[in-house]
Structures are given as structure tokens and as C-alpha cells.
Protein backbone atom coordinates (compact mmCIF):
# COMPACT_ATOMS: atom_id res chain seq x y z
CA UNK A 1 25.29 -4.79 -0.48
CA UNK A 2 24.32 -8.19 0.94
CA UNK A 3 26.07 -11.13 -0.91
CA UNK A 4 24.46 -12.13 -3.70
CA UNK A 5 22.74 -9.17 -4.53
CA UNK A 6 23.55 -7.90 -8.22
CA UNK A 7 22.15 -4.18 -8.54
CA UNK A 8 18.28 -4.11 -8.40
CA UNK A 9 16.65 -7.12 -8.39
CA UNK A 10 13.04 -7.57 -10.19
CA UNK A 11 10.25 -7.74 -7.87
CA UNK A 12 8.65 -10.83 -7.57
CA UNK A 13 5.07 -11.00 -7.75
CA UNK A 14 4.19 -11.67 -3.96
CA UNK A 15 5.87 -8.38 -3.36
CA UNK A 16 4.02 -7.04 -5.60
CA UNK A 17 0.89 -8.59 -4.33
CA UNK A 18 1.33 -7.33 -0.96
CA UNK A 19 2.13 -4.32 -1.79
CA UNK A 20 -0.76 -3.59 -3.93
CA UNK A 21 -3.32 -5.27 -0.73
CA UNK A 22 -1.40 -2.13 1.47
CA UNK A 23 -2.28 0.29 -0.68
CA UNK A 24 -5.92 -0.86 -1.22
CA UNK A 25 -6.16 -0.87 2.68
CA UNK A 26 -4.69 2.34 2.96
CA UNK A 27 -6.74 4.12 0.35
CA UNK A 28 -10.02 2.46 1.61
CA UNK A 29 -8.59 3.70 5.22
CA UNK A 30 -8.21 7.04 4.62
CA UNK A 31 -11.69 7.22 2.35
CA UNK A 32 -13.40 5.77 5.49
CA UNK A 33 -12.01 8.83 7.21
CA UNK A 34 -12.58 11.69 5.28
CA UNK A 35 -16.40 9.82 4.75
CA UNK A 36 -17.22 10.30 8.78
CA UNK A 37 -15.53 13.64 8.81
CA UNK A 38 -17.94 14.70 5.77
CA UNK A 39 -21.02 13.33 7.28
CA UNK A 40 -20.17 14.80 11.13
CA UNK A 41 -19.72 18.28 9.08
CA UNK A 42 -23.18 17.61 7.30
């Protein structure tokens, strides 16, 4: 536990932010992906 830490502590909303843009970037990642794998296969 680092000092001043009280059990969990809310998120603020840059975390939250950020961790929303990661997501987007990984989802739109991983569709570009599968997308060129489909159209090779077609």
C-alpha cells in the first residue's frame, strides 16, 4: 500500500479517458486485421 492510499480509489476521468482512446485503438486495430485477412481469403 503506498502512503496515502485508502482502499480503492475512484478513477478520475483522464484515466478513464485514456483508457477508453486504448480500447477504441485496439478494437479498430484488430477490425483492420481481420478486414485484410477477409479480403486476402476473398
Amino acid at each position: 500500500m503506498a502512503f496515502g492510499d485508502n482502499g480503492p480509489r475512484k478513477k478520475t476521468a483522464f484515466e478513464r479517458l485514456t483508457l477508453f482512446v486504448v480500447l477504441i485503438m485496439v478494437i479498430i486495430t484488430v477490425g483492420a486485421l481481420v478486414l485484410s485477412a477477409l479480403s486476402a481469403l476473398g
